[in-house]
PDB file of N, CA and C in Angstrom:
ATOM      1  N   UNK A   1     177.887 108.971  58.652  1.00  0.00           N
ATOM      2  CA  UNK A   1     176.537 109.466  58.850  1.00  0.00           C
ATOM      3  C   UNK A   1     175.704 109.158  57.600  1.00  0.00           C
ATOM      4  N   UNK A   2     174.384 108.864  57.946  1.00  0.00           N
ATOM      5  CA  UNK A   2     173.746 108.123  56.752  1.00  0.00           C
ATOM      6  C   UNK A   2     172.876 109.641  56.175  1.00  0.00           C
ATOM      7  N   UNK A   3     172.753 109.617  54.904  1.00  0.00           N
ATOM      8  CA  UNK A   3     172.468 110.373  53.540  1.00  0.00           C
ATOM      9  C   UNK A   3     171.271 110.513  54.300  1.00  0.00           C
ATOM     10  N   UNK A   4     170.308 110.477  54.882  1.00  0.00           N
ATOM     11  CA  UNK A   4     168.961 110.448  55.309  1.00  0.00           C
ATOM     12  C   UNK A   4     169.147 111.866  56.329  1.00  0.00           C
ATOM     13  N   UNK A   5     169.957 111.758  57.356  1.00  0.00           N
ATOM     14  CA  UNK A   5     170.476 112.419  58.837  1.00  0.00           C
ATOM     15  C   UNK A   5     170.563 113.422  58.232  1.00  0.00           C
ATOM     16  N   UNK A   6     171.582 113.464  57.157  1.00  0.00           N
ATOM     17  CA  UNK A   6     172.016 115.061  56.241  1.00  0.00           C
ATOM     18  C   UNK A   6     171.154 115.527  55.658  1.00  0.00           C
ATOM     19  N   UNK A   7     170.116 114.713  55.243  1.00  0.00           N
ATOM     20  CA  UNK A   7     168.938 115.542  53.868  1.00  0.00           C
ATOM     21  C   UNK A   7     168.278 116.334  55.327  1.00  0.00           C
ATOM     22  N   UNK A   8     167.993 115.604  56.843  1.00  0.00           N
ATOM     23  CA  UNK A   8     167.317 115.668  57.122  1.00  0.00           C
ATOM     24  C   UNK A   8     167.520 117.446  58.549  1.00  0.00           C
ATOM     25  N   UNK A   9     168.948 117.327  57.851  1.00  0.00           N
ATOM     26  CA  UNK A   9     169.965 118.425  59.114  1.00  0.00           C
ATOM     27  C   UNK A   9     169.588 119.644  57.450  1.00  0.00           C
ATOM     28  N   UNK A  10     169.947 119.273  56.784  1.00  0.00           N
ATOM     29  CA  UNK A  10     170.130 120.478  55.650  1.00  0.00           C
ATOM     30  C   UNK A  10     168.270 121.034  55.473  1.00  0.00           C
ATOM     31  N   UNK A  11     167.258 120.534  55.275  1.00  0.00           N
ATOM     32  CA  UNK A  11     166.042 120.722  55.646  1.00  0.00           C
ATOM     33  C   UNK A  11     165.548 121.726  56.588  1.00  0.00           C
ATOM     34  N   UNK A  12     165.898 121.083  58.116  1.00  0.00           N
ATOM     35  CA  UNK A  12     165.964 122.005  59.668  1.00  0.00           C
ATOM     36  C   UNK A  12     166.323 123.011  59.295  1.00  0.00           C
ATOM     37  N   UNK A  13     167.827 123.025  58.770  1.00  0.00           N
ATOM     38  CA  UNK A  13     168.406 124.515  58.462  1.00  0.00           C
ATOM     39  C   UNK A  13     168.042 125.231  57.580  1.00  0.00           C
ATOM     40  N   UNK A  14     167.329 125.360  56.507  1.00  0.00           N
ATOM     41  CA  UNK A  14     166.764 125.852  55.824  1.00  0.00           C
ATOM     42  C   UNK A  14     165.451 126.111  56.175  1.00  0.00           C
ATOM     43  N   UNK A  15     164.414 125.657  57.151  1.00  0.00           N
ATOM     44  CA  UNK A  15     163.433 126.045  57.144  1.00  0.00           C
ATOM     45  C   UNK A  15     163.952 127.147  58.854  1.00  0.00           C
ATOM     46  N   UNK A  16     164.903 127.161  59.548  1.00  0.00           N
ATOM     47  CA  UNK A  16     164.962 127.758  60.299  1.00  0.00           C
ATOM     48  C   UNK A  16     164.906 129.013  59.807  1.00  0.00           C
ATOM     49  N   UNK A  17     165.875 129.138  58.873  1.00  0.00           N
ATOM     50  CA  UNK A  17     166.830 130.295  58.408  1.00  0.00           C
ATOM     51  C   UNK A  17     165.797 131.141  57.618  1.00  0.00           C
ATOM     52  N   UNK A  18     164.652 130.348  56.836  1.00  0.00           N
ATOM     53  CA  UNK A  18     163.384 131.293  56.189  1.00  0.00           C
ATOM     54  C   UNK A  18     162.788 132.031  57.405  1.00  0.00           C
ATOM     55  N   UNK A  19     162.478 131.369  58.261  1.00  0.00           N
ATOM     56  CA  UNK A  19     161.728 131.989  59.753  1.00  0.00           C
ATOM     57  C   UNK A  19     162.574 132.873  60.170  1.00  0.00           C
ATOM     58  N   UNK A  20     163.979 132.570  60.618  1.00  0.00           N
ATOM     59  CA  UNK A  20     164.576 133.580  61.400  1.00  0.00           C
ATOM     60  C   UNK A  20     165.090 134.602  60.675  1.00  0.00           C
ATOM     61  N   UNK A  21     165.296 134.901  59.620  1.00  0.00           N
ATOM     62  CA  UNK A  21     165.947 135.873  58.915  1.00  0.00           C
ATOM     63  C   UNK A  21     165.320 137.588  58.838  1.00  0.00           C
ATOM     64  N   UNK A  22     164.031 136.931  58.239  1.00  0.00           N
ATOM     65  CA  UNK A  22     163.167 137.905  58.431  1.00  0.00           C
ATOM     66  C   UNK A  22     163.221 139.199  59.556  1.00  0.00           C
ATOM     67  N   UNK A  23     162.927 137.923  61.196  1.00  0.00           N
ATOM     68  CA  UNK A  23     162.896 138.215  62.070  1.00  0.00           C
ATOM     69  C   UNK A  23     164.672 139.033  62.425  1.00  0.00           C
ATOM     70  N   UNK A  24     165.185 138.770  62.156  1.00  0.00           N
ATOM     71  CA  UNK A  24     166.511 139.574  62.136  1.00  0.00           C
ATOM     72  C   UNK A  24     167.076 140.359  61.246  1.00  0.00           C
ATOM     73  N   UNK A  25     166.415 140.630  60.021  1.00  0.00           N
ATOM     74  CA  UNK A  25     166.886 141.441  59.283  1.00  0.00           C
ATOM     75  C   UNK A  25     165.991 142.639  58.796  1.00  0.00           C
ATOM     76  N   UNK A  26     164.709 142.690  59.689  1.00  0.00           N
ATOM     77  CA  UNK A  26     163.316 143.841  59.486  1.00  0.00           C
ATOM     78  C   UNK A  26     163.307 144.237  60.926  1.00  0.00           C
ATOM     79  N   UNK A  27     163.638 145.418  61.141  1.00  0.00           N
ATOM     80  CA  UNK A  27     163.912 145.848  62.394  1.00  0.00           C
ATOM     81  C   UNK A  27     162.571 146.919  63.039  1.00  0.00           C
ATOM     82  N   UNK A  28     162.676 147.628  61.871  1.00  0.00           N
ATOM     83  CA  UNK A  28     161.077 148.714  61.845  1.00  0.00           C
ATOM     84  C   UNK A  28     159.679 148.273  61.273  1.00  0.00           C
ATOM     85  N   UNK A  29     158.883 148.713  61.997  1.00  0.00           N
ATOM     86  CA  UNK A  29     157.374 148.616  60.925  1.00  0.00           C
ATOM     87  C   UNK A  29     157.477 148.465  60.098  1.00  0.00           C
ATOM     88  N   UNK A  30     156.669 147.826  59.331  1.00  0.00           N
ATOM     89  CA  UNK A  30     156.638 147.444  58.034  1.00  0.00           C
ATOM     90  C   UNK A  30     155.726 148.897  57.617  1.00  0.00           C
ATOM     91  N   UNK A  31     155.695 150.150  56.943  1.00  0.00           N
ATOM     92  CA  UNK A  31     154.301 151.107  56.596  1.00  0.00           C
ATOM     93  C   UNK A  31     154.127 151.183  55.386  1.00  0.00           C
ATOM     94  N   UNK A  32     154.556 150.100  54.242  1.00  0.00           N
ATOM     95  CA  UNK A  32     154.126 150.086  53.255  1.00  0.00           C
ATOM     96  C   UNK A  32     152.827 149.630  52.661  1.00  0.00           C
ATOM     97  N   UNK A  33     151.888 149.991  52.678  1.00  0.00           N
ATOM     98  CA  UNK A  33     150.416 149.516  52.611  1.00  0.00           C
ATOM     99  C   UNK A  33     150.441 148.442  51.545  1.00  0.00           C
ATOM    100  N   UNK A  34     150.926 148.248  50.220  1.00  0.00           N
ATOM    101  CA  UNK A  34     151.075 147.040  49.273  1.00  0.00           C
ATOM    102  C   UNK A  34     151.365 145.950  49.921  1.00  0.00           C
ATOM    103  N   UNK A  35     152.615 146.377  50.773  1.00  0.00           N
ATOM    104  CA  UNK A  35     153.155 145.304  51.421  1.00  0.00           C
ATOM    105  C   UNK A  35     152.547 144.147  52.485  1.00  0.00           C
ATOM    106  N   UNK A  36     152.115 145.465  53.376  1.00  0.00           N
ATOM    107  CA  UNK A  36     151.207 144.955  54.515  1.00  0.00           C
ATOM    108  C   UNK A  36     149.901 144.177  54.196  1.00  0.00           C
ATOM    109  N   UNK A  37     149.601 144.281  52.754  1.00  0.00           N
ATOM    110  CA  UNK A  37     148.526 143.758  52.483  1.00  0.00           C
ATOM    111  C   UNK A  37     148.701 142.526  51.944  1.00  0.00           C
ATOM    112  N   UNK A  38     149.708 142.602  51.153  1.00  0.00           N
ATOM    113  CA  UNK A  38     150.147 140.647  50.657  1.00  0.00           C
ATOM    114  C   UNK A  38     151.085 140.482  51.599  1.00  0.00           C
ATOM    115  N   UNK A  39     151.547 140.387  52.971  1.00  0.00           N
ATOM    116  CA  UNK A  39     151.514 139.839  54.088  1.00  0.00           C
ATOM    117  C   UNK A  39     150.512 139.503  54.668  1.00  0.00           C
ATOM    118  N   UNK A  40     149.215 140.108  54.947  1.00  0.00           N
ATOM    119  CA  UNK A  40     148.160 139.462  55.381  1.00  0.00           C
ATOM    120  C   UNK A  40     147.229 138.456  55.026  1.00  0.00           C
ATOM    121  N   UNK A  41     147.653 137.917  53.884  1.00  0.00           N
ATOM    122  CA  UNK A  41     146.482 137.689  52.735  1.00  0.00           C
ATOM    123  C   UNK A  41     147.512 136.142  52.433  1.00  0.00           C
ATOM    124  N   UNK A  42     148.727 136.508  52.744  1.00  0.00           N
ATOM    125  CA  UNK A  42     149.733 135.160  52.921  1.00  0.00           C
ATOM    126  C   UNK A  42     149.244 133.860  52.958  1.00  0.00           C
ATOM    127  N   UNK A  43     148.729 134.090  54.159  1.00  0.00           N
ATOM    128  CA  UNK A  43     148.501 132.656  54.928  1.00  0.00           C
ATOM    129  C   UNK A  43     147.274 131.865  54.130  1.00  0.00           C
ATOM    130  N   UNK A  44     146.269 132.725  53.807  1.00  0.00           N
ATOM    131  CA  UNK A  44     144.999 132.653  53.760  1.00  0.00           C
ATOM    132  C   UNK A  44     144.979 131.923  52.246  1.00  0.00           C
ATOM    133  N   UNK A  45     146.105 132.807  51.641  1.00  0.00           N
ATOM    134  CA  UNK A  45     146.169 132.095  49.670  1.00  0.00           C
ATOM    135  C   UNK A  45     147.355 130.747  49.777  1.00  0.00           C
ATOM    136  N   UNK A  46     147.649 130.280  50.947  1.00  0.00           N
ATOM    137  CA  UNK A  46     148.644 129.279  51.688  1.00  0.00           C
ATOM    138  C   UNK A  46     147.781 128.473  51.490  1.00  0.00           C
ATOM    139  N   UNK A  47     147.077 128.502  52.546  1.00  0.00           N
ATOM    140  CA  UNK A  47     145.876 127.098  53.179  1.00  0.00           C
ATOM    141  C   UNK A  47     145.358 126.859  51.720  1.00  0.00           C
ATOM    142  N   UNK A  48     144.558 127.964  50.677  1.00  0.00           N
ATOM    143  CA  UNK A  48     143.580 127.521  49.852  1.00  0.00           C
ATOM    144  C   UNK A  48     144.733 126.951  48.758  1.00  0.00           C
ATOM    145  N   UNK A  49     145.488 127.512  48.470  1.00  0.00           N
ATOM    146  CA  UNK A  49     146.648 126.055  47.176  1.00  0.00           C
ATOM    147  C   UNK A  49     146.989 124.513  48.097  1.00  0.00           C
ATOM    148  N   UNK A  50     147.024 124.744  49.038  1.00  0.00           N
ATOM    149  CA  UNK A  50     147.216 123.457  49.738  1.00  0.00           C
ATOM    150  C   UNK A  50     145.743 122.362  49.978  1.00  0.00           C
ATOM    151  N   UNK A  51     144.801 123.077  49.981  1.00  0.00           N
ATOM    152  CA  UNK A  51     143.399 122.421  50.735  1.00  0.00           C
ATOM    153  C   UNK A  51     142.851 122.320  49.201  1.00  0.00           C
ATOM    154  N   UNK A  52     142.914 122.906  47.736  1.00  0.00           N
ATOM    155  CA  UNK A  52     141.954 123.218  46.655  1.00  0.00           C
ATOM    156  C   UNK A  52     142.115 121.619  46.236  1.00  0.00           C
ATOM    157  N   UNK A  53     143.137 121.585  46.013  1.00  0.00           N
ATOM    158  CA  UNK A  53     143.482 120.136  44.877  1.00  0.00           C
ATOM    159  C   UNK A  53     143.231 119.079  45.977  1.00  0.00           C
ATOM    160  N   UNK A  54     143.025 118.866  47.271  1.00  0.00           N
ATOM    161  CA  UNK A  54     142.857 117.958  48.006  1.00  0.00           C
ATOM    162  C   UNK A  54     141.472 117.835  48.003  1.00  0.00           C
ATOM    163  N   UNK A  55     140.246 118.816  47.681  1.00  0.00           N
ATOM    164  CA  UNK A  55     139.373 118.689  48.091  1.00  0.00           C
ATOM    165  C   UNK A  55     138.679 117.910  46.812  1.00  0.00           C
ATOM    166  N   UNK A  56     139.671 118.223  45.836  1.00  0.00           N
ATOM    167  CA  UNK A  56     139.447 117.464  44.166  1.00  0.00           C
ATOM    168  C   UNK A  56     139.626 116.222  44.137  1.00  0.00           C
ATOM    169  N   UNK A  57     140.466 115.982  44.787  1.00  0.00           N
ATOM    170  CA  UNK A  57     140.944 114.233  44.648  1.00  0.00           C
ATOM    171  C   UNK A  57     140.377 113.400  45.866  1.00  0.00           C
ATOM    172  N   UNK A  58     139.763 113.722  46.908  1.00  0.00           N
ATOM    173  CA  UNK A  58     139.591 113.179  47.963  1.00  0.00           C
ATOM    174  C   UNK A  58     138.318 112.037  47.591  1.00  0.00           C
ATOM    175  N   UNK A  59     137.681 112.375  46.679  1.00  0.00           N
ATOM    176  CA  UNK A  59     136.109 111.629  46.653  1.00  0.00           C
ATOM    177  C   UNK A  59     136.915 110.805  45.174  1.00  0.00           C
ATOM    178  N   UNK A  60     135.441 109.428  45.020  1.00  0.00           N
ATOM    179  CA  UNK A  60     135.657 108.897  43.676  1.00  0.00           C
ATOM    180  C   UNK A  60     135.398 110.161  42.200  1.00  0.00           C
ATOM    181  N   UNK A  61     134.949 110.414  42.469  1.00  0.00           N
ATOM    182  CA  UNK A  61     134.433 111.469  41.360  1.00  0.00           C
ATOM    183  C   UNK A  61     135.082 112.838  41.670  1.00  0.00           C
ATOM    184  N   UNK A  62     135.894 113.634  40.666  1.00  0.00           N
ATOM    185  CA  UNK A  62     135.639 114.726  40.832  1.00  0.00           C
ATOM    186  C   UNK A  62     134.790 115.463  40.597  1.00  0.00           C
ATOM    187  N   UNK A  63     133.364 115.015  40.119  1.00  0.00           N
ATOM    188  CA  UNK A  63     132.078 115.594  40.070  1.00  0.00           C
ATOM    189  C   UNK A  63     131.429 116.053  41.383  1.00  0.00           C
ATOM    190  N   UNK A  64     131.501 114.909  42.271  1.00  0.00           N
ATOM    191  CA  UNK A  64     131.285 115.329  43.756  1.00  0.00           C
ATOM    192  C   UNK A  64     131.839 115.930  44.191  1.00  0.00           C
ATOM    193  N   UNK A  65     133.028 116.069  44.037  1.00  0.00           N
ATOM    194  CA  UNK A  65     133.678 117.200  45.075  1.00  0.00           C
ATOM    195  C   UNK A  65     133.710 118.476  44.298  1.00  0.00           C
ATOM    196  N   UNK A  66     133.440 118.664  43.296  1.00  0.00           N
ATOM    197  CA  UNK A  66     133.202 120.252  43.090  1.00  0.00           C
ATOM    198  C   UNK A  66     131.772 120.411  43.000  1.00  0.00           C
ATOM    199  N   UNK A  67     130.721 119.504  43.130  1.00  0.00           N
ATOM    200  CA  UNK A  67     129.698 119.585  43.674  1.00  0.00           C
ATOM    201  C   UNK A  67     129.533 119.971  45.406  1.00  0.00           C
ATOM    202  N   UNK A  68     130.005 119.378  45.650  1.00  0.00           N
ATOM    203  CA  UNK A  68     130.144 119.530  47.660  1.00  0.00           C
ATOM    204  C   UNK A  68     130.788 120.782  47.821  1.00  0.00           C
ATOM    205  N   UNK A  69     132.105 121.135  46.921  1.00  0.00           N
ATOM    206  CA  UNK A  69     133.188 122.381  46.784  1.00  0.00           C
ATOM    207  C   UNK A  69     132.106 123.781  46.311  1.00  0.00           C
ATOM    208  N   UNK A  70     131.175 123.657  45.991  1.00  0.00           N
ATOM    209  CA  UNK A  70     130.267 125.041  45.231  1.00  0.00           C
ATOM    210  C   UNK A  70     129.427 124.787  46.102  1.00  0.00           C
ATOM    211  N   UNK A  71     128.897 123.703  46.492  1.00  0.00           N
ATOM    212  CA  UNK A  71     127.527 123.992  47.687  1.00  0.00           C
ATOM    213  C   UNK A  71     128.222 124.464  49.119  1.00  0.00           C
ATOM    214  N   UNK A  72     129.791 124.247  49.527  1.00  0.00           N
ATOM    215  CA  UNK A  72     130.035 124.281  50.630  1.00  0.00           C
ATOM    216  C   UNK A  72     130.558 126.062  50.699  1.00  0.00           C
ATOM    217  N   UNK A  73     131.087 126.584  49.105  1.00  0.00           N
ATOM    218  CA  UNK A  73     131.335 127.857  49.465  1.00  0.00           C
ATOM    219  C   UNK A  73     130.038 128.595  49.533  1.00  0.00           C
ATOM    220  N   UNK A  74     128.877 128.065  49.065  1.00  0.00           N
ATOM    221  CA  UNK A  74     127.992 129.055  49.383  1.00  0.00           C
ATOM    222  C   UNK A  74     126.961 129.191  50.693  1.00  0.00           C
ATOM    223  N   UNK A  75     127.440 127.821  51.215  1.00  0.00           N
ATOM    224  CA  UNK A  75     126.626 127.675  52.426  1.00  0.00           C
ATOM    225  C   UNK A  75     127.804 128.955  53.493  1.00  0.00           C
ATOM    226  N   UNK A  76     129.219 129.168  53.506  1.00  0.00           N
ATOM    227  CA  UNK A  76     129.944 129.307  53.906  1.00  0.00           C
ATOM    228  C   UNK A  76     129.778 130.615  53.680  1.00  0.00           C
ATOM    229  N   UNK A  77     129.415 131.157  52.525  1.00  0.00           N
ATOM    230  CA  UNK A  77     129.528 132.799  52.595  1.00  0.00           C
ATOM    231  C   UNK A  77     127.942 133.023  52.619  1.00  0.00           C
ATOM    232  N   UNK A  78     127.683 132.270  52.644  1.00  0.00           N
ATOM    233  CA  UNK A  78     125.761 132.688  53.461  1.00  0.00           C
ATOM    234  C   UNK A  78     125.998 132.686  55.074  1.00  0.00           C
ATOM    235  N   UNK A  79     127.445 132.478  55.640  1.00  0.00           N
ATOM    236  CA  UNK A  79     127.542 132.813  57.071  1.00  0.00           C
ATOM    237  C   UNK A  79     127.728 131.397  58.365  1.00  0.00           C
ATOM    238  N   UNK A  80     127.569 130.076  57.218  1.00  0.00           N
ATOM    239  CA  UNK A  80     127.115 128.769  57.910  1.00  0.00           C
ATOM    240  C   UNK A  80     128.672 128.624  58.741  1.00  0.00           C
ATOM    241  N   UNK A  81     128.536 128.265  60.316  1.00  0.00           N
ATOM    242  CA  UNK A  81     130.025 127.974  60.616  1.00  0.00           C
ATOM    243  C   UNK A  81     130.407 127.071  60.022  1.00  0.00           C
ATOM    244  N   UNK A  82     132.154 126.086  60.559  1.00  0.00           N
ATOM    245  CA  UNK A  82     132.543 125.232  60.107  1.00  0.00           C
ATOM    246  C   UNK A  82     131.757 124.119  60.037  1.00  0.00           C
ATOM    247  N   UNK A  83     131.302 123.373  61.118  1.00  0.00           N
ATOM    248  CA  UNK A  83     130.848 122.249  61.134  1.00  0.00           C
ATOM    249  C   UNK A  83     129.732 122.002  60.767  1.00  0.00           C
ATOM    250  N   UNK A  84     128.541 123.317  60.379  1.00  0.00           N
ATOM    251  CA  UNK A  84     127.623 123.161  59.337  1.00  0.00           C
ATOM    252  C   UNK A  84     127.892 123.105  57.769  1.00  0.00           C
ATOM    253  N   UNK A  85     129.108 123.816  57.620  1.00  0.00           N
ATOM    254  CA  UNK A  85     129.774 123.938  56.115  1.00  0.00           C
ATOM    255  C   UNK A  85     130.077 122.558  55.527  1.00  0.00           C
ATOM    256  N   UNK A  86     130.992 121.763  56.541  1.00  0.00           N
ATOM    257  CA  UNK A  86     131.613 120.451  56.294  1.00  0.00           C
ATOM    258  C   UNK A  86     130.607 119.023  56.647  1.00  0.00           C
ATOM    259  N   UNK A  87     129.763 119.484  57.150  1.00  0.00           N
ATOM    260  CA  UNK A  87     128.681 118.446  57.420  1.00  0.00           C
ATOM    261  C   UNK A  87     128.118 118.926  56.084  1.00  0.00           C
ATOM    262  N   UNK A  88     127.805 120.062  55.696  1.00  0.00           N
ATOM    263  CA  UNK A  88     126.872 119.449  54.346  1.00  0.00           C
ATOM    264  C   UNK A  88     127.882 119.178  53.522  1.00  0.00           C
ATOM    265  N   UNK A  89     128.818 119.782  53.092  1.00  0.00           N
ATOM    266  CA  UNK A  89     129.432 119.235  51.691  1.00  0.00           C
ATOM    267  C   UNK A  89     129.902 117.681  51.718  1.00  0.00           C
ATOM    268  N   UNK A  90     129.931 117.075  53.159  1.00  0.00           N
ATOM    269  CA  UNK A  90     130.245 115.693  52.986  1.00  0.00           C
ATOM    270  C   UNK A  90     128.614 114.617  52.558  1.00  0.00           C
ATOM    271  N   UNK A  91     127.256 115.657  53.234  1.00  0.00           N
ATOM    272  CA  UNK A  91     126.295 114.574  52.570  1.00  0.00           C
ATOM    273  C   UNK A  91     126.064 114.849  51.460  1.00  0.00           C
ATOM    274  N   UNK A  92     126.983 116.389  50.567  1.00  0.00           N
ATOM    275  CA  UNK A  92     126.570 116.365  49.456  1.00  0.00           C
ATOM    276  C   UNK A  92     127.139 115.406  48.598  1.00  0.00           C
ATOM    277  N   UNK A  93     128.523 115.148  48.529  1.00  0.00           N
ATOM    278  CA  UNK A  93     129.463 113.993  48.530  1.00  0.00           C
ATOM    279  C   UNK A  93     128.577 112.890  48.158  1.00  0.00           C
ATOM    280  N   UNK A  94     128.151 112.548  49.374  1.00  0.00           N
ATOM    281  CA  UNK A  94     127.450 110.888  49.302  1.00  0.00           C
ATOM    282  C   UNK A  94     126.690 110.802  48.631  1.00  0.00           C
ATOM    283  N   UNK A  95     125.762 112.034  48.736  1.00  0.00           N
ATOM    284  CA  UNK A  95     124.412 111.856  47.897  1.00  0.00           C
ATOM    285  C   UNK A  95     125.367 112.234  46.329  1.00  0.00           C
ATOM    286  N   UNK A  96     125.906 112.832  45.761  1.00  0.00           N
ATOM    287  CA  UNK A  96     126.535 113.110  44.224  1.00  0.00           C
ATOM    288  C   UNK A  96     126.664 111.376  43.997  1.00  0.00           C
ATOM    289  N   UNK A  97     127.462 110.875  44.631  1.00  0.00           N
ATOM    290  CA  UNK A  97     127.933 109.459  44.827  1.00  0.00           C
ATOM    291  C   UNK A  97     127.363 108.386  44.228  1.00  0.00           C
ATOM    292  N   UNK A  98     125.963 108.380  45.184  1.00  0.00           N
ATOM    293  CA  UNK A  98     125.221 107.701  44.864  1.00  0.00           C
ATOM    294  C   UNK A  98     124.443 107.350  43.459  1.00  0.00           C
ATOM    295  N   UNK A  99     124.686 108.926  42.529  1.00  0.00           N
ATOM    296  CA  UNK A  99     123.773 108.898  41.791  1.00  0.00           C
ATOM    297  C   UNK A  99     124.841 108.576  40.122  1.00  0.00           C
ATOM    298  N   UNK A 100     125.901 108.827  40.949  1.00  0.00           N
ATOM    299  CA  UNK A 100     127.269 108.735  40.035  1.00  0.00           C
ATOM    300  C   UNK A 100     127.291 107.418  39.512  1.00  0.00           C
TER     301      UNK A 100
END
C-alpha cells in the first residue's frame, strides 16, 4: 500500500474521531455559561483566522486590501448585506490599485 493511501486513512481517522468523540463522550447539557459561550463564538473566530490573512495577500498591494478590509468592515457594521459589502471592497481594491 502506497505511503499516500496511509497518510490519507490516518487523516479520515483523526478527523472522524475529533467529531465523534465529543458526540459520545458529553451526554448532558452543556450549563456552564463560560463554556457555552466559547462554543458559540467557535466557529465565528474559525472563519475570521482563516479568511484575515487571505484577505491580505489576495491583491498586489497589501495597502489595498486593508484599504478595501476597513472600508468593507464599516460598510458591514453600518448594516450593508453581503453582496453590497464585497462589491464595494472589491472597487475599493481597484480603485487603491490604480493609484498604487
Amino acid at each position: 500500500m502506497n505511503n499516500t493511501y496511509i497518510y490519507i486513512l490516518i487523516m479520515a481517522l483523526v478527523t472522524y474521531l475529533i467529531r465523534m468523540l465529543p458526540l459520545a463522550l458529553i451526554r448532558k447539557k452543556i450549563t456552564n455559561r463560560f463554556f457555552r459561550s466559547f462554543l458559540y463564538y467557535v466557529p465565528f473566530v474559525t472563519l475570521a483566522v482563516m479568511t484575515f490573512p487571505a484577505i491580505l495577500t489576495a491583491t498586489e498591494s497589501v495597502w489595498s486590501a486593508a484599504a478595501a478590509f476597513a472600508v468593507a468592515m464599516i460598510v458591514a457594521y453600518g448594516g450593508g448585506s453581503l453582496p453590497i459589502v464585497a462589491t464595494i471592497a472589491c472597487a475599493i481594491v481597484f480603485i487603491v490599485e490604480i493609484f498604487i
